[in-house]
C-alpha atoms as a PDB file:
ATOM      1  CA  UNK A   1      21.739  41.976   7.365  1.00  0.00           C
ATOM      2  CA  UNK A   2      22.495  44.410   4.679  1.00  0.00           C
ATOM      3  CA  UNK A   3      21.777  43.785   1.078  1.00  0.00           C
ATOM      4  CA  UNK A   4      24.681  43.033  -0.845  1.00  0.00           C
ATOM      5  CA  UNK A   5      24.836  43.014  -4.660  1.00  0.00           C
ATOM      6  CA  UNK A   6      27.257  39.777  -4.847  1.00  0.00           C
ATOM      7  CA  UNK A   7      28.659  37.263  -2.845  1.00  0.00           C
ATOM      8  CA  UNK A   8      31.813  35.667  -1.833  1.00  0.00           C
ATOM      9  CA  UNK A   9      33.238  32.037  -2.753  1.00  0.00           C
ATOM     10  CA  UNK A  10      34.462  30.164   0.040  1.00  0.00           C
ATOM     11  CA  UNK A  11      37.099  27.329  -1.729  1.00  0.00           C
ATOM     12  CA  UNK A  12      38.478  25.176   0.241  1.00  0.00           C
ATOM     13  CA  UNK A  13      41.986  24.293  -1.277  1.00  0.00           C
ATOM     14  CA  UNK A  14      44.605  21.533  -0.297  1.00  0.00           C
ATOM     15  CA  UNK A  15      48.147  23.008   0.251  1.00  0.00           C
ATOM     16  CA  UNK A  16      49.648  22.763  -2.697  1.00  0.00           C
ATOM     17  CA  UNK A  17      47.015  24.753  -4.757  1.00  0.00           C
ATOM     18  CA  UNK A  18      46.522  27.570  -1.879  1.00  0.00           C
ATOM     19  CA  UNK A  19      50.298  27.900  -2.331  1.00  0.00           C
ATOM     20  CA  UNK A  20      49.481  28.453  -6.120  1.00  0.00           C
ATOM     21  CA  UNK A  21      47.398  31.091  -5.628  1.00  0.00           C
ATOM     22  CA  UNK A  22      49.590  33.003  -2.737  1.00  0.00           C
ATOM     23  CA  UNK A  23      52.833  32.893  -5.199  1.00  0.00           C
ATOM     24  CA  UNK A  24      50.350  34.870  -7.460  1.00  0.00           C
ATOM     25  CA  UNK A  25      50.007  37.440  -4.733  1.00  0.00           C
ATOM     26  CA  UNK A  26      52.656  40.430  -4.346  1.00  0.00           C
ATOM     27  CA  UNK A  27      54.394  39.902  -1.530  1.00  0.00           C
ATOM     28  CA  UNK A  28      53.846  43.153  -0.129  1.00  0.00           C
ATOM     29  CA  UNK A  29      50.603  42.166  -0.013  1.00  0.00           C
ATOM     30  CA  UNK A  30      51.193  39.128   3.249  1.00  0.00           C
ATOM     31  CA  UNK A  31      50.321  39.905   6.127  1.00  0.00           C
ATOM     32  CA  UNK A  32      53.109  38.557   8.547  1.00  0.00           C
ATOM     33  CA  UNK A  33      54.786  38.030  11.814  1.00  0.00           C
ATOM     34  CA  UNK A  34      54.631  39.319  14.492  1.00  0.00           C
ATOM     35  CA  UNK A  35      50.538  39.597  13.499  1.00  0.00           C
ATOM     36  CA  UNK A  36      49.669  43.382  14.764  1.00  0.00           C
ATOM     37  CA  UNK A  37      47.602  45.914  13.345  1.00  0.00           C
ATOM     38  CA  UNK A  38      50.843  47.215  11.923  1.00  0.00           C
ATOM     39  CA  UNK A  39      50.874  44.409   9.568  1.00  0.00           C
ATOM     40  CA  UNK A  40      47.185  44.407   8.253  1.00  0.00           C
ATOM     41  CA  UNK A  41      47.275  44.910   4.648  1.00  0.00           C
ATOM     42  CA  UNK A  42      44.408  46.656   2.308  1.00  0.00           C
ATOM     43  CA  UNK A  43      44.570  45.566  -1.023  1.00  0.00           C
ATOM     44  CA  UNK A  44      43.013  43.810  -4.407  1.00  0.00           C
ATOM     45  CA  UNK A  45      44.689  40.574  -3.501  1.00  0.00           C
ATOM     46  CA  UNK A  46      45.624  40.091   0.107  1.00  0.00           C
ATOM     47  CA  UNK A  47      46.967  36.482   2.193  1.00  0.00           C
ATOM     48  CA  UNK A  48      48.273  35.531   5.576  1.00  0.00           C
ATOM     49  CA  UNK A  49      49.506  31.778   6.936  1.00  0.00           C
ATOM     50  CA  UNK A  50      49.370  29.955  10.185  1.00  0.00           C
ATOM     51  CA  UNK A  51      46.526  31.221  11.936  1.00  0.00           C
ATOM     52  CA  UNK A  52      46.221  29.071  15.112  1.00  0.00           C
ATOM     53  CA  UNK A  53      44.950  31.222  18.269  1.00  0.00           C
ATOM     54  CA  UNK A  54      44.760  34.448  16.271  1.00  0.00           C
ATOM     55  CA  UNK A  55      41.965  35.658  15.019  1.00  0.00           C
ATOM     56  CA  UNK A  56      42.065  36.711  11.145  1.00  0.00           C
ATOM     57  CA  UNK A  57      39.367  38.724   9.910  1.00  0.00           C
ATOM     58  CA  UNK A  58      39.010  39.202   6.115  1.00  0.00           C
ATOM     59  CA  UNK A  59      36.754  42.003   5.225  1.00  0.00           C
ATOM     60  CA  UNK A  60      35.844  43.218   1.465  1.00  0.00           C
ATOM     61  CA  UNK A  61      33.607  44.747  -0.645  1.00  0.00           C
ATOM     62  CA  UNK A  62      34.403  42.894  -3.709  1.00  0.00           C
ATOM     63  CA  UNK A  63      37.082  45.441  -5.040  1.00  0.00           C
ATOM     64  CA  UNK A  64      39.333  45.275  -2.330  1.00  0.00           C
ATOM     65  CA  UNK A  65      40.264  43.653   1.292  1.00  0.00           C
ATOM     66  CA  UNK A  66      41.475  44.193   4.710  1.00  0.00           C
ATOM     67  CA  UNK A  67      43.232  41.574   6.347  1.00  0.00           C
ATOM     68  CA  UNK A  68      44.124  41.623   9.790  1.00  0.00           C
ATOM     69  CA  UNK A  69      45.707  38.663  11.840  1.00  0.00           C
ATOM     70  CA  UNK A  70      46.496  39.230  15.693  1.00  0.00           C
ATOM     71  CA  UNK A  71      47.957  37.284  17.599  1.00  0.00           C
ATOM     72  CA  UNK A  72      46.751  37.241  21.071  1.00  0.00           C
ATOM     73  CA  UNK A  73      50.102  37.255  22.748  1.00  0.00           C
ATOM     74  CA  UNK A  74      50.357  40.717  22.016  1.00  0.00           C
ATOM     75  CA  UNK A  75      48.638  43.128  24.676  1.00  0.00           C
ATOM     76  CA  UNK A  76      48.562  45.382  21.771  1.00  0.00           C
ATOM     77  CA  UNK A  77      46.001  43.469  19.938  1.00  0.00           C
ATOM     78  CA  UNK A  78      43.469  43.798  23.094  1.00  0.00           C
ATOM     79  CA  UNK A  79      43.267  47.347  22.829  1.00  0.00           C
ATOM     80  CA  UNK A  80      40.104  47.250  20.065  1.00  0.00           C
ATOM     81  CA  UNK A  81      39.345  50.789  19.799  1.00  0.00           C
ATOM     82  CA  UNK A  82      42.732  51.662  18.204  1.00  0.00           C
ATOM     83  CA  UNK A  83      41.404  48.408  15.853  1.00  0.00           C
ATOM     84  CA  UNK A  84      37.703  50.007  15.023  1.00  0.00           C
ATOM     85  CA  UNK A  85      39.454  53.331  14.538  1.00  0.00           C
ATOM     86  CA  UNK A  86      41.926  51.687  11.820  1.00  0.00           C
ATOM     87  CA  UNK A  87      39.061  49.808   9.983  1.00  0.00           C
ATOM     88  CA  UNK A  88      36.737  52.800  10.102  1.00  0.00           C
ATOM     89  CA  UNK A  89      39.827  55.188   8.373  1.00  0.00           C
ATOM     90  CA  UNK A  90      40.732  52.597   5.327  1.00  0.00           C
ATOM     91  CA  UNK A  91      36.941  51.163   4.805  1.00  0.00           C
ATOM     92  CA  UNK A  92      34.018  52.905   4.029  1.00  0.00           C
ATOM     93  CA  UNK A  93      31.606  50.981   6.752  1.00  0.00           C
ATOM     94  CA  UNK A  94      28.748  52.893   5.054  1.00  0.00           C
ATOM     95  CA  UNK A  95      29.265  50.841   2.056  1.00  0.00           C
ATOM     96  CA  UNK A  96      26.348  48.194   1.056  1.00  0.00           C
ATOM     97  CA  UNK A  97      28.748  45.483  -0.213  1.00  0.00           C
ATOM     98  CA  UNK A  98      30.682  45.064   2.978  1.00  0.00           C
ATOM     99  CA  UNK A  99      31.267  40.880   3.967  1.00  0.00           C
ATOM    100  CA  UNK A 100      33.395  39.212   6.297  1.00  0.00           C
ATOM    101  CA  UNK A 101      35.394  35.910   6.748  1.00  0.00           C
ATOM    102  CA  UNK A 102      36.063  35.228  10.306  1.00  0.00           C
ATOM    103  CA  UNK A 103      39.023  32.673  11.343  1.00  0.00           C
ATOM    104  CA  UNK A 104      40.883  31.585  13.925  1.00  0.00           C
ATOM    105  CA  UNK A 105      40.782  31.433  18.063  1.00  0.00           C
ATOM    106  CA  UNK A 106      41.295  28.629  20.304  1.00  0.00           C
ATOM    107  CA  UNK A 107      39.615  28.126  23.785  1.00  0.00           C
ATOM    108  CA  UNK A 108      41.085  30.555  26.006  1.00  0.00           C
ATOM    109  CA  UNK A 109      40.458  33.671  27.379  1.00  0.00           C
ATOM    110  CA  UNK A 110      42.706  35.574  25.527  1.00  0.00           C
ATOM    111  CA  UNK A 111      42.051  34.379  21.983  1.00  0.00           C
ATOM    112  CA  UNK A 112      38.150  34.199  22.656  1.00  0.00           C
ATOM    113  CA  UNK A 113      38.824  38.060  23.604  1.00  0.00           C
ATOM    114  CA  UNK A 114      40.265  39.204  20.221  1.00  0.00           C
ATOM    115  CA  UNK A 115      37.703  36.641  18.067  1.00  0.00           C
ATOM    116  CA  UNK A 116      34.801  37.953  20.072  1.00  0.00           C
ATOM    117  CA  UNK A 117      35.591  41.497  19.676  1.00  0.00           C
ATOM    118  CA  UNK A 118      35.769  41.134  16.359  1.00  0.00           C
ATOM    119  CA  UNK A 119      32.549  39.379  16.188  1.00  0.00           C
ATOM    120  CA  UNK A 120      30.723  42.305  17.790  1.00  0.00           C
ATOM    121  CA  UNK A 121      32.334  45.258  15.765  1.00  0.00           C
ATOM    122  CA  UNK A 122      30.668  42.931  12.603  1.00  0.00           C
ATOM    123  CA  UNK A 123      27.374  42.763  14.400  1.00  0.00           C
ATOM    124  CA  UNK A 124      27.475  46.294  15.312  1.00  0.00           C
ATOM    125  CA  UNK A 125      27.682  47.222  11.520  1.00  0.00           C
ATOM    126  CA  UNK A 126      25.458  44.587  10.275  1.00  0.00           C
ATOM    127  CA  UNK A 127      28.379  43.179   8.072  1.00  0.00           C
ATOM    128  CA  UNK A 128      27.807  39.742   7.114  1.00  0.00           C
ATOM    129  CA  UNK A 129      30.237  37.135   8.180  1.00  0.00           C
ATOM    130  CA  UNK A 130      31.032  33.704   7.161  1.00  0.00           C
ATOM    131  CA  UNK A 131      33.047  32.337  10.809  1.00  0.00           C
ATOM    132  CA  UNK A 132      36.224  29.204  10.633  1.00  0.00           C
ATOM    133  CA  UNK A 133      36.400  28.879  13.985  1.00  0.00           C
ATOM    134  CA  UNK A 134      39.043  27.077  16.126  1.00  0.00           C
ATOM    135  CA  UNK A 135      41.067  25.167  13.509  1.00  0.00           C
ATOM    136  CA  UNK A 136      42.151  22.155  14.263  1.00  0.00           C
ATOM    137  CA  UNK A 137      45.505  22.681  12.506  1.00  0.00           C
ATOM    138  CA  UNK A 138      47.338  26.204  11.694  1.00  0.00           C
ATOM    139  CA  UNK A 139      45.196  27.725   8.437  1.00  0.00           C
ATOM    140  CA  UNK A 140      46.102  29.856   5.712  1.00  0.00           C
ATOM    141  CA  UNK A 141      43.616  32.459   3.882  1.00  0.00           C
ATOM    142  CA  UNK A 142      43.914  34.297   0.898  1.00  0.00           C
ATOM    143  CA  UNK A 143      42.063  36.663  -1.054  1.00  0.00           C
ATOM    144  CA  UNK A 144      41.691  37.481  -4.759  1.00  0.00           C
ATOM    145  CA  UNK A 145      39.075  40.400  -5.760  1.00  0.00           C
ATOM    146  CA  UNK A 146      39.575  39.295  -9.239  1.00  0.00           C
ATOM    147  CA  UNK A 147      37.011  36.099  -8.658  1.00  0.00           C
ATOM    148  CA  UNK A 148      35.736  37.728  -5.430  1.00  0.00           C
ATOM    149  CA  UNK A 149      37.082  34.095  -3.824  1.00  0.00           C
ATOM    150  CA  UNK A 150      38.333  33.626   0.037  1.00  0.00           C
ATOM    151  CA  UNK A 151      40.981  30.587  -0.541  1.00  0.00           C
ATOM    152  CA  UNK A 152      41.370  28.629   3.132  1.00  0.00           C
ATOM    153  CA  UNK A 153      43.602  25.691   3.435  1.00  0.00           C
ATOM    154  CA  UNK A 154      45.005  23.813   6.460  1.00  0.00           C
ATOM    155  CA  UNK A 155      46.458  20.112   7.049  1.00  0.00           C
ATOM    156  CA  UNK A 156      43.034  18.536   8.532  1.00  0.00           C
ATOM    157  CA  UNK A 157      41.473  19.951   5.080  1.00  0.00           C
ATOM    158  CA  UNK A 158      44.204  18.736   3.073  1.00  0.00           C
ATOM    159  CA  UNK A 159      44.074  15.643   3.750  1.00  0.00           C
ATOM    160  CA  UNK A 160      40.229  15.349   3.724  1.00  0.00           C
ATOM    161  CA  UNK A 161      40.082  17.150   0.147  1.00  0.00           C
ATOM    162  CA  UNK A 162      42.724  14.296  -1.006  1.00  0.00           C
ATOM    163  CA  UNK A 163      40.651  11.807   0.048  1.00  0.00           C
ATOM    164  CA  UNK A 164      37.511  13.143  -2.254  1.00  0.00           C
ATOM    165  CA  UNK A 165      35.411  14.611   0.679  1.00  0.00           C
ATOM    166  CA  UNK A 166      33.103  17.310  -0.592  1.00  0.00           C
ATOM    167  CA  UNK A 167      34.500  20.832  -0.141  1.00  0.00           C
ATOM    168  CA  UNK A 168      32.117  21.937   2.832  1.00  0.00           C
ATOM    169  CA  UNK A 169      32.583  18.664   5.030  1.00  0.00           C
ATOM    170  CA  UNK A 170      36.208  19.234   4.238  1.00  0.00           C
ATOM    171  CA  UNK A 171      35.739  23.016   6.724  1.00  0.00           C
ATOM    172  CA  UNK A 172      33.567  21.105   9.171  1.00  0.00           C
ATOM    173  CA  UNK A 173      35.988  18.598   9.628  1.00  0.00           C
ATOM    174  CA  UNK A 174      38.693  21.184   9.642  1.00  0.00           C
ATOM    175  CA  UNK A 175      37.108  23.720  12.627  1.00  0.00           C
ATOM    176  CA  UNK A 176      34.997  23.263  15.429  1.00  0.00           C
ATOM    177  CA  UNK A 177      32.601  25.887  14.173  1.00  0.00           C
ATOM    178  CA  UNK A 178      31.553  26.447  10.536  1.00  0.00           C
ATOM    179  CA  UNK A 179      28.958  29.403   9.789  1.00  0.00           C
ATOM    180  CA  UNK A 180      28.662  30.209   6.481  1.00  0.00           C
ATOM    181  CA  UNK A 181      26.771  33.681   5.771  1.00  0.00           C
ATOM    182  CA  UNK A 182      24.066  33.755   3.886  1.00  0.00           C
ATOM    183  CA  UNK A 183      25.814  35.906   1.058  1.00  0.00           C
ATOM    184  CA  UNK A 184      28.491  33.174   0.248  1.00  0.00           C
ATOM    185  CA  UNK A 185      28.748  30.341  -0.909  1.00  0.00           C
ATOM    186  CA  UNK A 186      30.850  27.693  -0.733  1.00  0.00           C
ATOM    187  CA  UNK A 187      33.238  26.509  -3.959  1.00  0.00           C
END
């Protein structure tokens, strides 16, 4: 792993308060149906909703973000080297302060194939990733460079964050696999 000169938070959120942060997010800056490449966004503040059996991979170096959210329905998401070529043009992957958020998939071939493929191009560049994996109920991310904070919400969390369960049992309650990187840390 790379050494990074910060790290991100990870803050769990019930619904109502991730919906706080998105409204203060320019619209422009969603990344929406019909969840291609065409859609990913680069941007200071960046957020994207109902990530079942897509894969959405945040990556940032603090300043800014790429989001992308594919949905594996679309053959056009399988093709990853028109994917690496996009992230290598808008992200410098020589750039020490590179760190990844990881969400999404279900247990089937073709969302394993997107989630995995983006799990090796992070390996590849030694990019640090924090992984949500398989979400028990659709989850929304968002991003804001100004407190360098990845905001995740979803129903299972809701509800367990109402109840006064502690932040990071809320995501292990709320995805079959939780690995947080080293470099963040949870809110």
């Amino acid at each position: 792993m790379q050494n990074i000169s910060f790290g991100s938070r990870i803050a769990p959120l019930q619904a109502k308060n991730l919906n706080q942060v998105i409204c203060s997010i320019k619209r422009d800056n969603a990344v929406n149906y019909p969840w291609t490449l065409a859609e990913s966004k680069l941007a200071q503040d960046v957020y994207t909703t109902n990530v079942i059996d897509c894969s959405a991979c945040l990556i940032t170096d603090g300043k800014q973000a790429m989001l992308m959210h594919l949905d594996p329905s679309k053959e056009s998401n399988h093709f990853f080297y028109f994917i690496f070529d996009y992230i290598k043009r808008k992200i410098d992957l020589n750039s020490k302060d590179l760190q990844a958020v990881l969400i999404g998939s279900k247990n089937n071939k073709r969302s394993q194939d997107i989630y995995t493929k983006f799990q090796q191009f992070l390996q590849d560049y030694s990019i640090p990733y924090t992984q949500l994996k398989d979400g028990k109920t659709p989850t929304s991310i968002a991003y804001k460079a100004s407190t360098d904070t990845v905001y995740v919400s979803n129903l299972t969390m809701d509800k367990m964050l109402k109840k006064g369960t502690s932040s990071f049992e809320a995501l292990k309650k709320s995805f079959q696999k939780v690995e947080i990187s080293d470099c963040d840390e949870i809110a």
